[in-house]
C-alpha atoms as a PDB file:
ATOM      1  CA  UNK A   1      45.054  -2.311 -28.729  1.00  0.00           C
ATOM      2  CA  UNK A   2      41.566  -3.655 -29.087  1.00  0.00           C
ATOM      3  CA  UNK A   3      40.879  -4.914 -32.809  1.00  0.00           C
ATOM      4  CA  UNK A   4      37.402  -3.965 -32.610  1.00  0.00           C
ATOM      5  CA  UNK A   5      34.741  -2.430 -30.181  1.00  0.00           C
ATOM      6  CA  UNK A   6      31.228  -3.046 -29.621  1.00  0.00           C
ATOM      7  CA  UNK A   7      28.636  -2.363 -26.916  1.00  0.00           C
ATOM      8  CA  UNK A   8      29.131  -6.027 -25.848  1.00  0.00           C
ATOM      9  CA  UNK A   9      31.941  -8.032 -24.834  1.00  0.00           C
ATOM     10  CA  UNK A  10      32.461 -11.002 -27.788  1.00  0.00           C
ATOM     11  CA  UNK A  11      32.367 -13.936 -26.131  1.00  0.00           C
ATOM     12  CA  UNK A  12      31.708 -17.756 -26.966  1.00  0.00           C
ATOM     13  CA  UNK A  13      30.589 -20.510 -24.765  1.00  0.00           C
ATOM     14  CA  UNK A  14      30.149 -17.741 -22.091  1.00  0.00           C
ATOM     15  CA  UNK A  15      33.791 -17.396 -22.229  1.00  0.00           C
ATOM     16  CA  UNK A  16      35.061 -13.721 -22.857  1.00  0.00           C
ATOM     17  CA  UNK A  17      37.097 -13.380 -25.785  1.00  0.00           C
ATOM     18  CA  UNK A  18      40.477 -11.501 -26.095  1.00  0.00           C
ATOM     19  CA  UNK A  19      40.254  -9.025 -28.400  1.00  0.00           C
ATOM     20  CA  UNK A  20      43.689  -7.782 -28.331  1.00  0.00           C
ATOM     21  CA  UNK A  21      45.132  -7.748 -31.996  1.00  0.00           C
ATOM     22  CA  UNK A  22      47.443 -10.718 -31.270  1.00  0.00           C
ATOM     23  CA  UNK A  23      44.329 -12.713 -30.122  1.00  0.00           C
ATOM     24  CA  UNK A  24      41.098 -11.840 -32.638  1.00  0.00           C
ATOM     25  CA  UNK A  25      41.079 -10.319 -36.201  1.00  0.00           C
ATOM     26  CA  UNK A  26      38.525  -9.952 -39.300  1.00  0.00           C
ATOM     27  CA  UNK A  27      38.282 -13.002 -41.795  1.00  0.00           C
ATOM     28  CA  UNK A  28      39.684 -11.865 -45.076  1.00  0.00           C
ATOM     29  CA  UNK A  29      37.392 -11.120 -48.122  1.00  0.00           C
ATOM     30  CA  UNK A  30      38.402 -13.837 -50.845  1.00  0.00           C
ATOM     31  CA  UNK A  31      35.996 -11.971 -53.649  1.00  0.00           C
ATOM     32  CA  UNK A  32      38.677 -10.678 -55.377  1.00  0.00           C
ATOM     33  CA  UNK A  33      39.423 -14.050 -57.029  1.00  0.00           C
ATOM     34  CA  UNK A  34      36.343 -14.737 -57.767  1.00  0.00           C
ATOM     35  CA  UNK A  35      36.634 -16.472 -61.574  1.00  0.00           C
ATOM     36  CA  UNK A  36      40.505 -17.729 -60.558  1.00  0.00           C
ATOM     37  CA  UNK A  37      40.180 -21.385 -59.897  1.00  0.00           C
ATOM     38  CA  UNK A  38      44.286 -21.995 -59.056  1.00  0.00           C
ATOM     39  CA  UNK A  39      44.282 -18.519 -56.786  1.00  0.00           C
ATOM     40  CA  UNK A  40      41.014 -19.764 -54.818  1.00  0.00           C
ATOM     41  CA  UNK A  41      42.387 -23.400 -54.020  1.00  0.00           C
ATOM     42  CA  UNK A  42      45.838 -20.830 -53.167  1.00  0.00           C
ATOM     43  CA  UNK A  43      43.751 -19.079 -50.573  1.00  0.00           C
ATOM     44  CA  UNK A  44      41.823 -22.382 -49.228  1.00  0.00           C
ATOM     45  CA  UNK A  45      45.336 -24.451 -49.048  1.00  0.00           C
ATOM     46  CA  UNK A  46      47.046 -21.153 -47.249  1.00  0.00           C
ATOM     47  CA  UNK A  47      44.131 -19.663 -44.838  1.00  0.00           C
ATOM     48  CA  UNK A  48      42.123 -23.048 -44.644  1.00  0.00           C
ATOM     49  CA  UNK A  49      38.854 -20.478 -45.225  1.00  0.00           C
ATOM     50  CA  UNK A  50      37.230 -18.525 -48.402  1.00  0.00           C
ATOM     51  CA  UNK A  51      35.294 -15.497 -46.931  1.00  0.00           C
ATOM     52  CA  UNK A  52      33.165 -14.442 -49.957  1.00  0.00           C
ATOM     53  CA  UNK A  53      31.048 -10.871 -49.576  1.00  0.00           C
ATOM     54  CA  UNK A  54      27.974 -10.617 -51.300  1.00  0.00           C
ATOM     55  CA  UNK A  55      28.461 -13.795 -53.185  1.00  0.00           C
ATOM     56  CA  UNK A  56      24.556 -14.527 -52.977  1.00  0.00           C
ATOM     57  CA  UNK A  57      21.817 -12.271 -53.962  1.00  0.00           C
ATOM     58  CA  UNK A  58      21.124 -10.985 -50.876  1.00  0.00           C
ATOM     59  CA  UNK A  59      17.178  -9.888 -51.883  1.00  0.00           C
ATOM     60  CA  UNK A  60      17.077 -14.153 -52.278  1.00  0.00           C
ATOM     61  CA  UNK A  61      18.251 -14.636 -48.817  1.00  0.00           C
ATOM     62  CA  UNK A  62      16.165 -12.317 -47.138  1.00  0.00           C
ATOM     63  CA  UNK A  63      13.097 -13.893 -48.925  1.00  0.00           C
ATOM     64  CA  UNK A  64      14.512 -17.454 -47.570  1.00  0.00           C
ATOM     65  CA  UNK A  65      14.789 -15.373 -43.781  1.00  0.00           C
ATOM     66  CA  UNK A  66      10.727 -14.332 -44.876  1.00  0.00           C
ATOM     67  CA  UNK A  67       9.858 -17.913 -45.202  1.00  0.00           C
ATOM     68  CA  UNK A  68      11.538 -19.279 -42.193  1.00  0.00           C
ATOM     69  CA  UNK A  69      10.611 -16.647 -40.102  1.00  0.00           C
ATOM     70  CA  UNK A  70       7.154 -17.254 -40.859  1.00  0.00           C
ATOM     71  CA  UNK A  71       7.452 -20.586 -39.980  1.00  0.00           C
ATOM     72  CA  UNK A  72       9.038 -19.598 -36.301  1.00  0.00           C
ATOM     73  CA  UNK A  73       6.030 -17.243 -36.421  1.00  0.00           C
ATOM     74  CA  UNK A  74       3.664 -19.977 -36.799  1.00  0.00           C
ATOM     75  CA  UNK A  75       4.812 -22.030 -34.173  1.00  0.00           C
ATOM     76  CA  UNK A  76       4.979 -19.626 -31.640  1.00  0.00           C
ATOM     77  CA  UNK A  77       8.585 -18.571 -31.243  1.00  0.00           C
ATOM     78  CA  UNK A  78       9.077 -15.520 -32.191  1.00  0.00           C
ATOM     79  CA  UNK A  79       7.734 -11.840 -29.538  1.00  0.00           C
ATOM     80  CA  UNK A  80       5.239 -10.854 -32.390  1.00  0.00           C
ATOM     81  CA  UNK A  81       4.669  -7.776 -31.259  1.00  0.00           C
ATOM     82  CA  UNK A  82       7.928  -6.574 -33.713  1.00  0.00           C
ATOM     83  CA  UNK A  83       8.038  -7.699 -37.531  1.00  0.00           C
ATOM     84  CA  UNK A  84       8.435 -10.998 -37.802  1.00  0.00           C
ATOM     85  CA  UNK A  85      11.748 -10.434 -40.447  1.00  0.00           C
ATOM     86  CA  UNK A  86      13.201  -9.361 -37.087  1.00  0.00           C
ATOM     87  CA  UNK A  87      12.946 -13.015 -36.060  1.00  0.00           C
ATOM     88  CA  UNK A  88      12.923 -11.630 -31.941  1.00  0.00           C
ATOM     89  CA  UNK A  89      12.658 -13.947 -29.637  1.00  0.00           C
ATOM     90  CA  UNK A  90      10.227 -14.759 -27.447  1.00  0.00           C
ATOM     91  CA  UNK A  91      11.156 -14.790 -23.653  1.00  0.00           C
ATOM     92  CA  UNK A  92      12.538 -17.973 -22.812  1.00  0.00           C
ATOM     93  CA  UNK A  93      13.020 -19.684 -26.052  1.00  0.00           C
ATOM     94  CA  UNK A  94      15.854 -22.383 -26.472  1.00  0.00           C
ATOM     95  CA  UNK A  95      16.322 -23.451 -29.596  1.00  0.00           C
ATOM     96  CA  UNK A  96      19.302 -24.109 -31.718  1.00  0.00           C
ATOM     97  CA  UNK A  97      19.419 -26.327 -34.334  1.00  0.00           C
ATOM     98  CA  UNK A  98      16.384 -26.866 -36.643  1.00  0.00           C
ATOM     99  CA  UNK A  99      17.290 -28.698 -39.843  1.00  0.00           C
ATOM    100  CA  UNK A 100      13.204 -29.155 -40.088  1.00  0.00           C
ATOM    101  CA  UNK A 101      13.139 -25.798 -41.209  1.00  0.00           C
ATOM    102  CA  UNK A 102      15.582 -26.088 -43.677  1.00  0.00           C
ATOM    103  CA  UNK A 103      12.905 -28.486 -45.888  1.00  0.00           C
ATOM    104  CA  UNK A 104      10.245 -25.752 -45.397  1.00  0.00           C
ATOM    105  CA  UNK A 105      11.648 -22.681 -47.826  1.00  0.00           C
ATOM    106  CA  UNK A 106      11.606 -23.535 -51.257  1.00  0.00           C
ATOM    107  CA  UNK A 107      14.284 -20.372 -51.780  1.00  0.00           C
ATOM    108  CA  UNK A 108      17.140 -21.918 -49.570  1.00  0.00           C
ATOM    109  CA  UNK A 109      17.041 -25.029 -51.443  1.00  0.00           C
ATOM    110  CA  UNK A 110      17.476 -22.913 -54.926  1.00  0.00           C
ATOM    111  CA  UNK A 111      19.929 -20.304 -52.796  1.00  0.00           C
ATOM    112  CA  UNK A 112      22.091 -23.115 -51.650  1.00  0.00           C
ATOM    113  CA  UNK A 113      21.894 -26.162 -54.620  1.00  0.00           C
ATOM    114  CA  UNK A 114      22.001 -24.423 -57.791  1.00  0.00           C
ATOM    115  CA  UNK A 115      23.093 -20.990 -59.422  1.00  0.00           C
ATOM    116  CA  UNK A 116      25.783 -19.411 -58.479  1.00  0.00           C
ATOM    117  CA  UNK A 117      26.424 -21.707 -55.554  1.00  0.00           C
ATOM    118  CA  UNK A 118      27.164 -25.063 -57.593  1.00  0.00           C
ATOM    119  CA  UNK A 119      28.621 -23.239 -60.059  1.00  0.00           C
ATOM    120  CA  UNK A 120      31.285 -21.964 -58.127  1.00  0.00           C
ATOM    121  CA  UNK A 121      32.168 -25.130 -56.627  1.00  0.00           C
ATOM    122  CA  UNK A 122      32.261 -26.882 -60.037  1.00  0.00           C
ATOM    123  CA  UNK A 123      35.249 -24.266 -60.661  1.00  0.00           C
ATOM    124  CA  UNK A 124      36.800 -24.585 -57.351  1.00  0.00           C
ATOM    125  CA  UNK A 125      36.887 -28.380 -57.396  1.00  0.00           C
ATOM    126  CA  UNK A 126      37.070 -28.213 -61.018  1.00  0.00           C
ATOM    127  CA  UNK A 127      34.572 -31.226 -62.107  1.00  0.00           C
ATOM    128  CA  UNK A 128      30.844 -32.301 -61.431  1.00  0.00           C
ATOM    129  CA  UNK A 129      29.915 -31.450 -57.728  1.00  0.00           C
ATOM    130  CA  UNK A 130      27.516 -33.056 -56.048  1.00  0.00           C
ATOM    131  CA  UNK A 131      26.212 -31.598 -52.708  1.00  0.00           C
ATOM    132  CA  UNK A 132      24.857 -33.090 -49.506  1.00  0.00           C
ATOM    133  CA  UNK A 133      21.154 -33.674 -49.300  1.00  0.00           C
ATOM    134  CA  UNK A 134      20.855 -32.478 -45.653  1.00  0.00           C
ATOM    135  CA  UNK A 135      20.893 -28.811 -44.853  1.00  0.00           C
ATOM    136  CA  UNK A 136      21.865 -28.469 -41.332  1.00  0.00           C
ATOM    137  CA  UNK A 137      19.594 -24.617 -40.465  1.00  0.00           C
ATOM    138  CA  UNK A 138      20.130 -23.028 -37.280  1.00  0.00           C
ATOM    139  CA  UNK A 139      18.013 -21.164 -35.648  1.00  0.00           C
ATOM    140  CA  UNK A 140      19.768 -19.875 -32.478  1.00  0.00           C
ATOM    141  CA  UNK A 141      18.132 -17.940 -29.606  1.00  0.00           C
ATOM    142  CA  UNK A 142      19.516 -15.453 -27.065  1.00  0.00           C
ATOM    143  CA  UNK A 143      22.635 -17.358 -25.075  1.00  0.00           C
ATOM    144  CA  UNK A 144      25.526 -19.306 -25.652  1.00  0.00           C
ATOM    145  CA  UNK A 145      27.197 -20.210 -29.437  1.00  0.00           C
ATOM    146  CA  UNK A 146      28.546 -23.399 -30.919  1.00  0.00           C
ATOM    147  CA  UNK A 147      31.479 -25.070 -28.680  1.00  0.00           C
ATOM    148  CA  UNK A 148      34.674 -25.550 -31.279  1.00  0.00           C
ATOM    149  CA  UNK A 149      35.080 -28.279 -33.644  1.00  0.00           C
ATOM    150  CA  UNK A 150      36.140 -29.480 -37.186  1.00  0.00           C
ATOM    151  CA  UNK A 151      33.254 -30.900 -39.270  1.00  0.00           C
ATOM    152  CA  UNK A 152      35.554 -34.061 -40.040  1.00  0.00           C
ATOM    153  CA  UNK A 153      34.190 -35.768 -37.327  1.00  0.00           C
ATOM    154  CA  UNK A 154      30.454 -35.797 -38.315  1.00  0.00           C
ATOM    155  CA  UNK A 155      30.753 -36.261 -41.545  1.00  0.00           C
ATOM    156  CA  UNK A 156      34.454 -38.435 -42.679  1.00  0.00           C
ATOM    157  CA  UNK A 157      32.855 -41.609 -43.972  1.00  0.00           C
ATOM    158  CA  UNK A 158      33.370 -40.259 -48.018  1.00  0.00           C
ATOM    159  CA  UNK A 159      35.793 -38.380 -48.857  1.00  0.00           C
ATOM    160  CA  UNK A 160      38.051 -35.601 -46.857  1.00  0.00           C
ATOM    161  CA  UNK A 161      37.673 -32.937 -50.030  1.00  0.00           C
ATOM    162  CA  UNK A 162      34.541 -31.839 -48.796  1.00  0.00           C
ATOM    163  CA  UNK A 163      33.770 -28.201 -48.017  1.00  0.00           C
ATOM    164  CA  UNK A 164      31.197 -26.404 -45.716  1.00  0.00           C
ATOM    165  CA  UNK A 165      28.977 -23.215 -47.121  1.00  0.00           C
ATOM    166  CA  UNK A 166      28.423 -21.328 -44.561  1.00  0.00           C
ATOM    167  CA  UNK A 167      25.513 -18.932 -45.184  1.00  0.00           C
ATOM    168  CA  UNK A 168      24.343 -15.998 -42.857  1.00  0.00           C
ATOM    169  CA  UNK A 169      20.184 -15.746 -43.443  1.00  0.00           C
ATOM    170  CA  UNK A 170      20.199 -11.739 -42.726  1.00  0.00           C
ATOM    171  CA  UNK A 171      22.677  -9.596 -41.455  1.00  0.00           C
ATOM    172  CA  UNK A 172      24.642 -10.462 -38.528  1.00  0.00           C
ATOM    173  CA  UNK A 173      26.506  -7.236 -36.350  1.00  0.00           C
ATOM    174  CA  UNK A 174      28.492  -8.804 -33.763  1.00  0.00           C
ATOM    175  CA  UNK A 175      25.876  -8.971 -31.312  1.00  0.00           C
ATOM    176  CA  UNK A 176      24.034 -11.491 -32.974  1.00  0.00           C
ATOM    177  CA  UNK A 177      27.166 -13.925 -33.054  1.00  0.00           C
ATOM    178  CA  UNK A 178      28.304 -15.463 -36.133  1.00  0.00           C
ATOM    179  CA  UNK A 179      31.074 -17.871 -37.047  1.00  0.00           C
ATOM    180  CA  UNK A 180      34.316 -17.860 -36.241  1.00  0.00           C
ATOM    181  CA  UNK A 181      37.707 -19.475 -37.523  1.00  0.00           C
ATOM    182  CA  UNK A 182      40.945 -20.262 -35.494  1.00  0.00           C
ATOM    183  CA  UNK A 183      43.453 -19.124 -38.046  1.00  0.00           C
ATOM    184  CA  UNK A 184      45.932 -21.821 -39.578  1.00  0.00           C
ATOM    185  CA  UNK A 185      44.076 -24.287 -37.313  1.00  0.00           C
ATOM    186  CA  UNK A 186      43.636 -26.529 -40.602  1.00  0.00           C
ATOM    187  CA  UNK A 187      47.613 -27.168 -40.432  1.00  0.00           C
ATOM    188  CA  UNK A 188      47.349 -28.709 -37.412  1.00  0.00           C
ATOM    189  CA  UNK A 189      49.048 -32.158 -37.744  1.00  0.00           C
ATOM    190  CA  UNK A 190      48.470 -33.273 -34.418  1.00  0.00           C
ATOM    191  CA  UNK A 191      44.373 -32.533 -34.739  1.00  0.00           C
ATOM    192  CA  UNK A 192      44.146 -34.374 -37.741  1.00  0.00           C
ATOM    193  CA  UNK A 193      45.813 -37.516 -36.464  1.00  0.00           C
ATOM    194  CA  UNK A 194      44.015 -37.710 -33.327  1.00  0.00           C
ATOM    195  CA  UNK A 195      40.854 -35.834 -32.815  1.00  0.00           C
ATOM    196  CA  UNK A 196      40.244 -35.533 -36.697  1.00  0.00           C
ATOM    197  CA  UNK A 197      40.266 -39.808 -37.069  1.00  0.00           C
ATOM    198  CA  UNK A 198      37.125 -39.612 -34.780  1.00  0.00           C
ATOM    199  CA  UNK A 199      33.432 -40.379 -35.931  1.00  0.00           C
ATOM    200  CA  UNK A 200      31.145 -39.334 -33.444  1.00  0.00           C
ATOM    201  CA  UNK A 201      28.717 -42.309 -34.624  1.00  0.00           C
ATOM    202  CA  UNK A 202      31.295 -44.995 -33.835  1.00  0.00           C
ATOM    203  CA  UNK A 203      31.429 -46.631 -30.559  1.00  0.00           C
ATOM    204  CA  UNK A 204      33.527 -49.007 -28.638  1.00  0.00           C
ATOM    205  CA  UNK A 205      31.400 -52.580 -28.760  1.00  0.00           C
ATOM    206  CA  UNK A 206      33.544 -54.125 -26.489  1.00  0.00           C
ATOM    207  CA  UNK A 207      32.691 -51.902 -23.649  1.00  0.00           C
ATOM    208  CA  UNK A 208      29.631 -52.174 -21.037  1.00  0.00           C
ATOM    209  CA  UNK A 209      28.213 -48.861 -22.324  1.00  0.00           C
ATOM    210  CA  UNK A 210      28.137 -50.350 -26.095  1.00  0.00           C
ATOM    211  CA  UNK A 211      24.462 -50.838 -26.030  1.00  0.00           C
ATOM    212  CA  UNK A 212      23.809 -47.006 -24.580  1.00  0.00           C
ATOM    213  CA  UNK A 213      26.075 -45.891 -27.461  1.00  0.00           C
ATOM    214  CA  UNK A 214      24.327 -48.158 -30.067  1.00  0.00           C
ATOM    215  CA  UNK A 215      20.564 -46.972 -29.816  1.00  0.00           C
ATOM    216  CA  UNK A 216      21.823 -43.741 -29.213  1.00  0.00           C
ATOM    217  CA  UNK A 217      21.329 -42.881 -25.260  1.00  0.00           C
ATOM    218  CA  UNK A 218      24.513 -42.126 -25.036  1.00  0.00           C
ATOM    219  CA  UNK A 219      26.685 -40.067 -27.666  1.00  0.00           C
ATOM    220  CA  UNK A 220      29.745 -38.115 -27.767  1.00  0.00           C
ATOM    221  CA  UNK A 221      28.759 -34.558 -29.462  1.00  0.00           C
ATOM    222  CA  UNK A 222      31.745 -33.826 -31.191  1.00  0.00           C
ATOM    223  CA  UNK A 223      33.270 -31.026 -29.868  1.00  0.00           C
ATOM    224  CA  UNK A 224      37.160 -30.477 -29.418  1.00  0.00           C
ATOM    225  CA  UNK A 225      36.507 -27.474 -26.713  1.00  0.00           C
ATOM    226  CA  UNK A 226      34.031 -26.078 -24.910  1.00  0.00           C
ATOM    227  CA  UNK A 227      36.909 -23.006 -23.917  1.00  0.00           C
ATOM    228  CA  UNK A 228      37.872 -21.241 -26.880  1.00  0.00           C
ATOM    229  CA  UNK A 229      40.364 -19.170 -25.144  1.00  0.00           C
ATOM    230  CA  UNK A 230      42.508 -22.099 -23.362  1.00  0.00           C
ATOM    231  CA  UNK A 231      41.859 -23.304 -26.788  1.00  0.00           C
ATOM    232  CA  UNK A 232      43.298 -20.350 -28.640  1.00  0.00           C
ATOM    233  CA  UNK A 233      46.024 -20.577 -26.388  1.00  0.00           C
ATOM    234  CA  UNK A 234      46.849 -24.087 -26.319  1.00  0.00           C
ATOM    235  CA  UNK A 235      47.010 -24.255 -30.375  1.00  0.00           C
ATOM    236  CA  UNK A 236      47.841 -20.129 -31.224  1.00  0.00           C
ATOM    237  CA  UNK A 237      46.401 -18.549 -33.991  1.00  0.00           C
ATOM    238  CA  UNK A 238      43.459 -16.004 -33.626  1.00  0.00           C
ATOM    239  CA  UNK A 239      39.977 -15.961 -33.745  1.00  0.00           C
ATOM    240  CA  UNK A 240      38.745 -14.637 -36.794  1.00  0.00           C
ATOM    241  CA  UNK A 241      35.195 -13.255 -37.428  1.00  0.00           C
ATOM    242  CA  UNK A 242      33.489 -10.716 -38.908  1.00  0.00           C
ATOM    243  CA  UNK A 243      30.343  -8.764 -39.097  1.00  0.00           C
ATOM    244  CA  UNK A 244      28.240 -10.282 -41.843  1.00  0.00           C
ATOM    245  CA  UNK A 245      25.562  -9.251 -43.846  1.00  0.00           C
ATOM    246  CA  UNK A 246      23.128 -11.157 -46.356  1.00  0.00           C
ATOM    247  CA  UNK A 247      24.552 -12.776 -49.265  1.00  0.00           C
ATOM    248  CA  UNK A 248      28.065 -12.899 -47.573  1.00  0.00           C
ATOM    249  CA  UNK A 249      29.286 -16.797 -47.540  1.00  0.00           C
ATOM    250  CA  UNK A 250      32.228 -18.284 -45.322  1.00  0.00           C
ATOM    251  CA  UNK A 251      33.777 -21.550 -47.465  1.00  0.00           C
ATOM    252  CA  UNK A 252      35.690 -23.788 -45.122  1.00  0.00           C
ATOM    253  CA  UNK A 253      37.387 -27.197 -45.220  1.00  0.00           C
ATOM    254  CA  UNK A 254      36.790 -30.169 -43.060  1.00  0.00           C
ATOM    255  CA  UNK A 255      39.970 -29.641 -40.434  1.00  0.00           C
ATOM    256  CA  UNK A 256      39.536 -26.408 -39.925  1.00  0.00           C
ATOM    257  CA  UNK A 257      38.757 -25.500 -36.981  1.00  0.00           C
ATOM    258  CA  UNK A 258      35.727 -23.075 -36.342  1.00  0.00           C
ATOM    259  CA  UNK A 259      32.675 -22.132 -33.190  1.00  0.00           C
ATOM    260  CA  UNK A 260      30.335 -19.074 -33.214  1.00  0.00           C
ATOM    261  CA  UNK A 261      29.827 -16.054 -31.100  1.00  0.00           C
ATOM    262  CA  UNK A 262      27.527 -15.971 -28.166  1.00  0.00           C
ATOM    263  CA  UNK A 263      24.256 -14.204 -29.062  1.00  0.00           C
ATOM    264  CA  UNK A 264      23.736 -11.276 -26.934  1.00  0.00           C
ATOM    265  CA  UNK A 265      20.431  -9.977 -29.179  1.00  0.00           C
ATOM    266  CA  UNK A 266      17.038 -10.120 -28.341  1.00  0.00           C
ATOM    267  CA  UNK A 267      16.748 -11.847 -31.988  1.00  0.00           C
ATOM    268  CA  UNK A 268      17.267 -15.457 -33.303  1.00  0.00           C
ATOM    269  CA  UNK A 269      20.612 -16.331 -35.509  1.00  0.00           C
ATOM    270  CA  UNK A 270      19.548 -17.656 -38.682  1.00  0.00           C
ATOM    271  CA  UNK A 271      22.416 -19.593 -40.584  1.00  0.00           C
ATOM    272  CA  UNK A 272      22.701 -22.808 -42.883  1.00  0.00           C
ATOM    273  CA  UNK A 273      25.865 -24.955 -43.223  1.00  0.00           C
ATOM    274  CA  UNK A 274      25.580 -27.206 -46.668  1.00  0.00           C
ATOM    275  CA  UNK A 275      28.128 -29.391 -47.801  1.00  0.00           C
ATOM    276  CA  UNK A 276      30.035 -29.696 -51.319  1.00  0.00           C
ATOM    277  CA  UNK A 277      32.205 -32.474 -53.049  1.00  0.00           C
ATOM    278  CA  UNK A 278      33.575 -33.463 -56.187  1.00  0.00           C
ATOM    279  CA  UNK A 279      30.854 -36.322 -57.546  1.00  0.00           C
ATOM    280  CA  UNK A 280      33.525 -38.643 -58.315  1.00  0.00           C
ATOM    281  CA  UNK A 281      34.952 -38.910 -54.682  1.00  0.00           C
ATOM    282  CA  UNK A 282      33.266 -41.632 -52.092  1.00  0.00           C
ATOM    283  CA  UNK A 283      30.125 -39.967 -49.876  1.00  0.00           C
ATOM    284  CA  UNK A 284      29.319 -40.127 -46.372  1.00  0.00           C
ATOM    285  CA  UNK A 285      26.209 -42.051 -46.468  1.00  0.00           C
ATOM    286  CA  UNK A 286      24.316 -40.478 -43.784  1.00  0.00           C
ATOM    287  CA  UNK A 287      23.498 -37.424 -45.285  1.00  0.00           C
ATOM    288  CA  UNK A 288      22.145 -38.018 -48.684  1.00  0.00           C
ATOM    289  CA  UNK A 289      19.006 -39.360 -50.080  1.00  0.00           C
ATOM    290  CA  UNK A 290      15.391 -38.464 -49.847  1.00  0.00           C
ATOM    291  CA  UNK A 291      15.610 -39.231 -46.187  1.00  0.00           C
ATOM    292  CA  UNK A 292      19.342 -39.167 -44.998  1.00  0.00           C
ATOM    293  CA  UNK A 293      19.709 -41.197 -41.688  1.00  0.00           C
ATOM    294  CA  UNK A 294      22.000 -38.244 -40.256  1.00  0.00           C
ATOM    295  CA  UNK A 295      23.776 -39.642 -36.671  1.00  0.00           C
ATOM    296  CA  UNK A 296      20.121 -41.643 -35.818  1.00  0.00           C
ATOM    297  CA  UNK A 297      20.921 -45.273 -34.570  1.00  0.00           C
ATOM    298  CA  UNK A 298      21.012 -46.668 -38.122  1.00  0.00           C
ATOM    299  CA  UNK A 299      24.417 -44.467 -38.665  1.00  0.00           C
ATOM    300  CA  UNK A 300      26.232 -46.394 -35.310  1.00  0.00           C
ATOM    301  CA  UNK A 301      29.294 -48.493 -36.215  1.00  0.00           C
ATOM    302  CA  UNK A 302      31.010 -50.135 -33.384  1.00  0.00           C
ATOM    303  CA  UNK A 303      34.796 -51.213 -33.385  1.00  0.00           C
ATOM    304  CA  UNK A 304      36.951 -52.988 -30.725  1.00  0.00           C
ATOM    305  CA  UNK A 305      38.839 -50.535 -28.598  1.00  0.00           C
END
């Protein structure tokens, strides 16, 4: 039996999903402890995920969709022949990842660093938060979704309590793609002691490529598989995902493992990840300040391997 049915096949990375019952299911809505610090970190520690619906006001969100939209408008992105809130694409656009845009609406920075954002992570972690200074925004066009990975390896210099917001900017059916979880993935022993000890800014200096790696010519991107169905298969679990709407917010830890849906719309995917940690606990350095670094060459570290 299918567990859901759309118009379009789900798939990710071009690869067809199965979406047999034993292979994909729905994330499951964590709103109902809301307010219960020990059942939340219950629910993070069992499911490695907090899917919160309508956490944000979602009349905020659109208005942070409004002013990014305007800015795709501006630039020339976006078929303007349909409302611009619509964010549809124009022919040929390939774009992905725009953190640029992230610095341009005033309302996503309010949306994502104060209110009821920090103040639910000062009850989940239970002390003074402090939260990343770089907003990674994407901004994805028609075509393939994010290949599977854990965020641990882009961002494991600080500390390994640190959390990822994921935030939907507008509602996204299941053509539009959004994230997706492998389920239990983040008790997965063997990740975390291999692929989860990686940094994808540290290189091996005693090789002949060091110098590529070190001004950043050459770079490994992170990503643990660009099949999410060998994957699936390879580490069991399903794929979880859900049709998402604005305000909803997907909480996540740093090994768990997670990749989006293709988009088969005509419109752009809007979506910010921001990160969340206790103030107390060491910081990855690249991505706060005024002007975080982020993976540019000033981030490289080599090490003998």
């Amino acid at each position: 039996m299918l567990i859901r049915q759309t118009k379009t096949a789900l798939s990710s990375l071009g690869y067809e999903l199965d979406c047999r019952e034993e292979a994909f299911g729905y994330l499951k809505d964590s709103s109902d402890v809301l307010g219960q610090p020990e059942q939340l970190r219950r629910r993070m520690q069992q499911d490695g995920y907090l899917y919160l619906k309508a956490f944000l006001n979602s009349q905020e969100v659109w208005q942070a969709r409004q002013e990014i939209a305007a800015c795709l408008a501006a630039e020339g992105s976006l078929e303007l022949s349909s409302p611009v809130l619509d964010c549809i694409a124009k022919p040929g656009l390939n774009i992905h990842f725009r953190p640029d845009l992230a610095t341009r609406s005033s309302t996503l920075k309010t949306l994502l660093y104060s209110g009821r954002m920090m103040e639910f992570f000062g009850t989940f972690l239970g002390g003074q938060v402090r939260h990343y200074d770089y907003t990674w925004l994407r901004a994805v066009a028609p075509g393939k979704g994010t290949y599977a990975h854990c965020d641990i390896v882009y961002m494991g210099r600080g500390t390994d309590k640190l959390y990822t917001a994921w935030t939907p900017l507008g509602d996204i059916p299941w053509e539009l793609g959004g994230l997706m979880i492998l389920e239990n993935s983040h008790r997965l022993e063997t990740i975390k002691n291999t692929y989860g000890c990686k940094d994808v800014d540290r290189y091996c200096a005693n090789r002949k490529t060091a110098s590529l790696y070190a001004s950043n010519q050459k770079s490994w991107d992170g990503a643990l598989s660009k099949n999410p169905v060998s994957l699936r298969c390879k580490y069991g679990g399903r794929w979880l995902s859900s049709e998402f709407e604005a305000g909803d917010v997907l909480i996540f830890g740093m090994f768990t493992i997670h990749a989006s849906l293709d988009n088969h719309s005509p419109s752009i995917r809007l979506s910010s990840d921001s990160r969340y940690q206790l103030a107390s606990e060491p910081v990855d350095e690249r991505w706060v300040g005024s002007n975080p670094i982020g993976h540019s060459t000033a981030a490289k570290q080599g090490q003998i391997c």
